[in-house]
C-alpha atoms as a PDB file:
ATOM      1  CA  UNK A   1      13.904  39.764 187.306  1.00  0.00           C
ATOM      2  CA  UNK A   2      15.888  37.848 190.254  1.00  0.00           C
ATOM      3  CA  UNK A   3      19.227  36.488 189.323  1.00  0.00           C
ATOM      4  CA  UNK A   4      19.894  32.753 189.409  1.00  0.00           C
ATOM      5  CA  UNK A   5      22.189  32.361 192.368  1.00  0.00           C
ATOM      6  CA  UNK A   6      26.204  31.241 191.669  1.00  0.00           C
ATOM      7  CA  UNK A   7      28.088  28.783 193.277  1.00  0.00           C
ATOM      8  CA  UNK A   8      31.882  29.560 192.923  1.00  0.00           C
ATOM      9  CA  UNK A   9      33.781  25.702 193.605  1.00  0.00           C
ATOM     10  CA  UNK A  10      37.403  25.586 194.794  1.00  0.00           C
ATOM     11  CA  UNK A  11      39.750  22.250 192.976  1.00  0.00           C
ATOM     12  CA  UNK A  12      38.753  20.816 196.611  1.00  0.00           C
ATOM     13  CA  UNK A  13      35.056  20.771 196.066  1.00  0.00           C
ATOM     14  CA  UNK A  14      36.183  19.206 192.745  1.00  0.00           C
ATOM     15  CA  UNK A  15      37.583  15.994 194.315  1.00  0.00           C
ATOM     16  CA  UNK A  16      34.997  15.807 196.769  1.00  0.00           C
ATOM     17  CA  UNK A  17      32.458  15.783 193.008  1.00  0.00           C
ATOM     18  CA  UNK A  18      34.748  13.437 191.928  1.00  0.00           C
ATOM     19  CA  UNK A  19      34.778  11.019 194.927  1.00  0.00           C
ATOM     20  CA  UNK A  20      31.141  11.219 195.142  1.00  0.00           C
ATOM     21  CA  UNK A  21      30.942   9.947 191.621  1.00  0.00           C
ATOM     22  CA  UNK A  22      33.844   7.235 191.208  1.00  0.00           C
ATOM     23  CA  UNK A  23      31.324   4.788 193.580  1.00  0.00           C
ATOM     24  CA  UNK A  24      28.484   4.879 191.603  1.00  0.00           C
ATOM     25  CA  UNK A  25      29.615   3.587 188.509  1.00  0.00           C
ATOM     26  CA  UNK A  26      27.924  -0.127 188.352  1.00  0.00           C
ATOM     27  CA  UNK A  27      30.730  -1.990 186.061  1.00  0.00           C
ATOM     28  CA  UNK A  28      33.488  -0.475 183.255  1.00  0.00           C
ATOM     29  CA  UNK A  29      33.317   1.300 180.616  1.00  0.00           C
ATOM     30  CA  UNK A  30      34.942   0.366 177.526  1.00  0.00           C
ATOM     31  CA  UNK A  31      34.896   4.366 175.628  1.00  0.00           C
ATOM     32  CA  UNK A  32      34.498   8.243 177.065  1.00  0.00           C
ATOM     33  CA  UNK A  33      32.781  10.898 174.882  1.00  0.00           C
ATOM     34  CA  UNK A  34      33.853  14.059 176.180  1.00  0.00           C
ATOM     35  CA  UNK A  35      31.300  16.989 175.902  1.00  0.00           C
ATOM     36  CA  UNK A  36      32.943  20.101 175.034  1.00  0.00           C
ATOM     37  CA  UNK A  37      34.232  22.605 176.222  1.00  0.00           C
ATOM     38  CA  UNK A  38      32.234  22.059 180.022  1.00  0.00           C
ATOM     39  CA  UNK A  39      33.570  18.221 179.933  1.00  0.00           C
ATOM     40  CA  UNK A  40      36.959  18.202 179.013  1.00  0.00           C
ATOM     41  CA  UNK A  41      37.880  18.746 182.525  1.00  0.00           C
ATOM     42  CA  UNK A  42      35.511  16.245 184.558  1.00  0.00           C
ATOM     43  CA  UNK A  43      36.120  13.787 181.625  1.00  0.00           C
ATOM     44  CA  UNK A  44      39.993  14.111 181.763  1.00  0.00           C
ATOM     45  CA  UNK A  45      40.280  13.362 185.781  1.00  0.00           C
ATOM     46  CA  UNK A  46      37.181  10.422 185.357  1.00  0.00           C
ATOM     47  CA  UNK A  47      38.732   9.167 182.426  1.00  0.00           C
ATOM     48  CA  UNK A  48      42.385   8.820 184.567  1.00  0.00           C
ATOM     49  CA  UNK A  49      40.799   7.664 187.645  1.00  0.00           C
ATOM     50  CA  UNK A  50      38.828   4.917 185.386  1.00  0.00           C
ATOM     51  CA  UNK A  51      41.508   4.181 183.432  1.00  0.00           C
ATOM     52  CA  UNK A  52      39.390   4.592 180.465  1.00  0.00           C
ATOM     53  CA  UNK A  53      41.839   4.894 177.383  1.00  0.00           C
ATOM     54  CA  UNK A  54      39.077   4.713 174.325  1.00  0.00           C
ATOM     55  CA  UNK A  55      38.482   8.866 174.259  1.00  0.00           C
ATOM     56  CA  UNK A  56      36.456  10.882 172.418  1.00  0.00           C
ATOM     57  CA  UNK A  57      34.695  14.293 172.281  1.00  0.00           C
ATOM     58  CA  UNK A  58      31.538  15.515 170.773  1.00  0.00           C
ATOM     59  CA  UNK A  59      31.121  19.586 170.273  1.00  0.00           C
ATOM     60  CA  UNK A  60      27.006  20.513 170.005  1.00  0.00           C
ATOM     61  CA  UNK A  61      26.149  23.936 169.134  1.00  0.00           C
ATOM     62  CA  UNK A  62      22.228  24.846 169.445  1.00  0.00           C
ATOM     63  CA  UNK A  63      21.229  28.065 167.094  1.00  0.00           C
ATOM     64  CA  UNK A  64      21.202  31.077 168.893  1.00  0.00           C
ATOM     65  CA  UNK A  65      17.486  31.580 170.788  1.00  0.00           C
ATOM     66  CA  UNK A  66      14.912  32.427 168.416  1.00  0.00           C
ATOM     67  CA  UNK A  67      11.302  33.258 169.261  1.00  0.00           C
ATOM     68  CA  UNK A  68       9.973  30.381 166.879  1.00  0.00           C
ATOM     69  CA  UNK A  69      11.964  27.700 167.975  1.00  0.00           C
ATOM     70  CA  UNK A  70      13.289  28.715 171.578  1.00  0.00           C
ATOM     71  CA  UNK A  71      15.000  25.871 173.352  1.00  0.00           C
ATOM     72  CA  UNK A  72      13.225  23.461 171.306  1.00  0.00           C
ATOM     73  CA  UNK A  73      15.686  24.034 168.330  1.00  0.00           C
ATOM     74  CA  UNK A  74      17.442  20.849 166.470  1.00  0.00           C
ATOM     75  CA  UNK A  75      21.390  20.762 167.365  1.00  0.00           C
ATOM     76  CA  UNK A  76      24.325  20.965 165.226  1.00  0.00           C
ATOM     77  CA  UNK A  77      27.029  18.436 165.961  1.00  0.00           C
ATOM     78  CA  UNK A  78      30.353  20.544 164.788  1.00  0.00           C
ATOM     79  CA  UNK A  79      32.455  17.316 166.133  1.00  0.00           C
ATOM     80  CA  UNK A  80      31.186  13.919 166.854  1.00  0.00           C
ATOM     81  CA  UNK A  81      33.099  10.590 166.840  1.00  0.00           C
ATOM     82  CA  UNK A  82      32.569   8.580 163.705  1.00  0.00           C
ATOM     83  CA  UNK A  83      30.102   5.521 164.345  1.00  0.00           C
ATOM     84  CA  UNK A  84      32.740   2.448 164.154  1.00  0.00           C
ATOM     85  CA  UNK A  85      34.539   4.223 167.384  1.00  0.00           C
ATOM     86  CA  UNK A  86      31.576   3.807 169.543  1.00  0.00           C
ATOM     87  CA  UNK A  87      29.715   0.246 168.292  1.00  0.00           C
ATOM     88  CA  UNK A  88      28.923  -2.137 170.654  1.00  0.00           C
ATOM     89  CA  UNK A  89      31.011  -0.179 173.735  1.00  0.00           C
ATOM     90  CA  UNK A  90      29.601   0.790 176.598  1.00  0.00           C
ATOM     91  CA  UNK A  91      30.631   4.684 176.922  1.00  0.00           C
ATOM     92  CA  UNK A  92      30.276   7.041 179.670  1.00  0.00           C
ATOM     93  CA  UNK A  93      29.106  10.469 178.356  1.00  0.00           C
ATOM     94  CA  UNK A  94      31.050  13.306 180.469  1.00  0.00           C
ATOM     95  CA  UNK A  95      29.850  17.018 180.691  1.00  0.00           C
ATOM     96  CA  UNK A  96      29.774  19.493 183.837  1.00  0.00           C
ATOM     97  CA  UNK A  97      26.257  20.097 184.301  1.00  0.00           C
ATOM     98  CA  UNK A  98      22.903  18.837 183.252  1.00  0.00           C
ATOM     99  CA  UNK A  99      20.972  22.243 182.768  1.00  0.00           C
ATOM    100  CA  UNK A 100      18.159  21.855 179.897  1.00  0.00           C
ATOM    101  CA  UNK A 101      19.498  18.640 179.609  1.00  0.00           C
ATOM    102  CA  UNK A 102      19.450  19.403 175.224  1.00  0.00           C
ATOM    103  CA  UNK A 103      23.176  18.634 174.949  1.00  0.00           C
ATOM    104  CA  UNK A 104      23.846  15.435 176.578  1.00  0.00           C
ATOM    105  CA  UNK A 105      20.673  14.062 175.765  1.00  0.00           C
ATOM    106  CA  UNK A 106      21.395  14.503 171.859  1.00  0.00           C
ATOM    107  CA  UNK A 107      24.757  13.282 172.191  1.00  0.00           C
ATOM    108  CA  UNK A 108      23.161  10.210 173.745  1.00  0.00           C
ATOM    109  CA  UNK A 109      20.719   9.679 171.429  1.00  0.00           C
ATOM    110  CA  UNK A 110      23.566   9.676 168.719  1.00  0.00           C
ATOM    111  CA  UNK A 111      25.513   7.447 170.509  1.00  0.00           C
ATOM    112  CA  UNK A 112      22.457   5.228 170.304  1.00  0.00           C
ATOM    113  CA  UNK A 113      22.064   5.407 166.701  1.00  0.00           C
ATOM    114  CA  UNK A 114      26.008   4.702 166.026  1.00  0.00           C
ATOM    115  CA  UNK A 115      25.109   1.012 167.814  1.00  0.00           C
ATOM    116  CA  UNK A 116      26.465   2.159 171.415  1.00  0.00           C
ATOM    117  CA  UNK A 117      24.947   1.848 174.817  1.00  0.00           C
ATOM    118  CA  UNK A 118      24.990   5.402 176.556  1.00  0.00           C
ATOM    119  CA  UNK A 119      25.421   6.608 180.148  1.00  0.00           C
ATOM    120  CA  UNK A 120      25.498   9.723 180.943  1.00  0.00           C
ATOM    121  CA  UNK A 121      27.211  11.945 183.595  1.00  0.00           C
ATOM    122  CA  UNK A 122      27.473  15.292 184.839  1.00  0.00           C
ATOM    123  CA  UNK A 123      29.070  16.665 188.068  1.00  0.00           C
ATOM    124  CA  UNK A 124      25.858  18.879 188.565  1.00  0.00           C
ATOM    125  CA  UNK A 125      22.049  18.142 187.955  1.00  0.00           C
ATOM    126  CA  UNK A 126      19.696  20.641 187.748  1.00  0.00           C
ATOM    127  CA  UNK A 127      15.882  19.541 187.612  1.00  0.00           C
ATOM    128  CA  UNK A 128      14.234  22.549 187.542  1.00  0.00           C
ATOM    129  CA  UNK A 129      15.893  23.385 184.376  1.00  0.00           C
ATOM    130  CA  UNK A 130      15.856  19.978 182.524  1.00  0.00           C
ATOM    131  CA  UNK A 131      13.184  20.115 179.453  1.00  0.00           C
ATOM    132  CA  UNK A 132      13.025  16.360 180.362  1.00  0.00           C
ATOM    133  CA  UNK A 133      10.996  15.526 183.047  1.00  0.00           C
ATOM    134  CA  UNK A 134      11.227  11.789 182.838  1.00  0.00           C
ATOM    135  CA  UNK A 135      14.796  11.872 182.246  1.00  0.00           C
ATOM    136  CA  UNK A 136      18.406  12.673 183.897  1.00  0.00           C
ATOM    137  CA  UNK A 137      21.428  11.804 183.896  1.00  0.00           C
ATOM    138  CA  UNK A 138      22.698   7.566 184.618  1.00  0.00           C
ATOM    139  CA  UNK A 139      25.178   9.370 187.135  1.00  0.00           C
ATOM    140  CA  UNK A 140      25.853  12.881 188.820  1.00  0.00           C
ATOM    141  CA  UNK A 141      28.027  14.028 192.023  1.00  0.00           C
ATOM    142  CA  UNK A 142      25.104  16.955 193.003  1.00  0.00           C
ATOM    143  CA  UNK A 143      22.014  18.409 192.837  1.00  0.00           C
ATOM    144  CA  UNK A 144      21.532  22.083 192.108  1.00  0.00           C
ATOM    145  CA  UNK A 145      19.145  25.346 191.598  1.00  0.00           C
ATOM    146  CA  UNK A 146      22.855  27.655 190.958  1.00  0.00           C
ATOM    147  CA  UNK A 147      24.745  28.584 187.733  1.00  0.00           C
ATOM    148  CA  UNK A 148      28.127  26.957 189.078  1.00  0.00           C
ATOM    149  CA  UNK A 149      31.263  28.047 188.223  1.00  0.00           C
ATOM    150  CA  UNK A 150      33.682  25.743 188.328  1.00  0.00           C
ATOM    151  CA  UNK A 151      37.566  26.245 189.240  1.00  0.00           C
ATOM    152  CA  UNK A 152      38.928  26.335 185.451  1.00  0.00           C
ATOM    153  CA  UNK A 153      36.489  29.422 184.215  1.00  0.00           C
ATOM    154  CA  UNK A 154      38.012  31.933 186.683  1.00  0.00           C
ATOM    155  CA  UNK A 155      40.926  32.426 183.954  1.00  0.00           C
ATOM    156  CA  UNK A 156      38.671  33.627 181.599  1.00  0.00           C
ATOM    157  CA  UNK A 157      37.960  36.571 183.338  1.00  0.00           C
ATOM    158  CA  UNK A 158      35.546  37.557 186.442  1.00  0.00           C
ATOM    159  CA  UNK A 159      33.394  39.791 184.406  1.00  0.00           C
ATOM    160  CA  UNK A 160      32.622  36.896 181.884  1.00  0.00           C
ATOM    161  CA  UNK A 161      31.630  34.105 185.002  1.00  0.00           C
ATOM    162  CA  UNK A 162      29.640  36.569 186.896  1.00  0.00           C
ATOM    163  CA  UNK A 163      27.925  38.075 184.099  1.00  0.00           C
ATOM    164  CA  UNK A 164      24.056  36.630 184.104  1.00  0.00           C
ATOM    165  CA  UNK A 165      24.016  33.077 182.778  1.00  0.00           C
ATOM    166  CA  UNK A 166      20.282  33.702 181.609  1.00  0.00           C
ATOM    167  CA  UNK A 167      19.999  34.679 177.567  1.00  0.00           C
ATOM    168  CA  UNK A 168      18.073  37.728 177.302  1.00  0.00           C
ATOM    169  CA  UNK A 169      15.232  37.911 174.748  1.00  0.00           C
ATOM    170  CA  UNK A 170      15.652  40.198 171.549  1.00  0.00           C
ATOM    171  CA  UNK A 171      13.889  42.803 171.029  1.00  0.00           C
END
């Protein structure tokens, strides 16, 4: 089986993400729900560049890959901000990339429910892994086939960012 190719970035390719995205935004925002761990970063420099004060973050965890429910499997929200805190706001959703597209899209959707109005944004797209065909994200810096790995996961350790990305089926 081929590897999926890896994009290392440098904090320069960062602000180039960054000042790719700032333009696009069509009006303010008046809340941030941070996706974590992937968003914290993108959502802290967006966040000051916006001047967005109204923060939050939202932690999804999907059950580990199963045979009977692959990546079709409901999410757990361990941390999600309570309903009141996102009413009637307009609130950019922040993670690093748009892969299956399971995570930000459930966020979103609860956002929805709690009476706000959604946008999401990512530094990195990837269609041909999204599980949504029809959808993607409001806003994103890049298009990409690559695992990327961004600036702030080389300090976890080489072996852990080059290791393959790709969940292996149990046996």
């Amino acid at each position: 089986m081929d590897q999926m190719r890896r994009e290392l970035l440098t904090w320069d390719d960062v602000d180039a993400l960054i000042d790719h995205l700032i333009p696009q935004f069509d009006g303010g925002f008046d809340a941030m729900v941070i996706v974590t761990r992937g968003g914290i970063v993108p959502g802290g420099i967006l966040a000051e560049a916006m001047d967005i004060t109204h923060i939050l973050t939202a932690a999804v965890d999907f059950p580990a890959q199963m045979k009977e429910t692959g990546l079709y499997a409901w999410p757990r929200f361990i941390q999600f901000p309570e309903d009141e805190l996102l009413r009637d706001r307009r609130t950019l959703i922040v993670d690093d990339v748009w892969g299956s597209g399971r995570t930000i899209t459930s966020v979103k959707n609860r956002v929805v429910a709690a009476g706000g109005y959604p946008f999401s944004c990512v530094f990195h797209f990837n269609p041909y892994r999204s599980l949504f065909s029809d959808a993607k994200p409001n806003y994103y810096a890049a298009i990409t086939d690559a695992y990327i790995i961004y600036p702030w996961e080389i300090d976890r350790g080489i072996d852990r960012v080059l290791m393959d990305p790709t969940p292996k089926p149990s046996s």
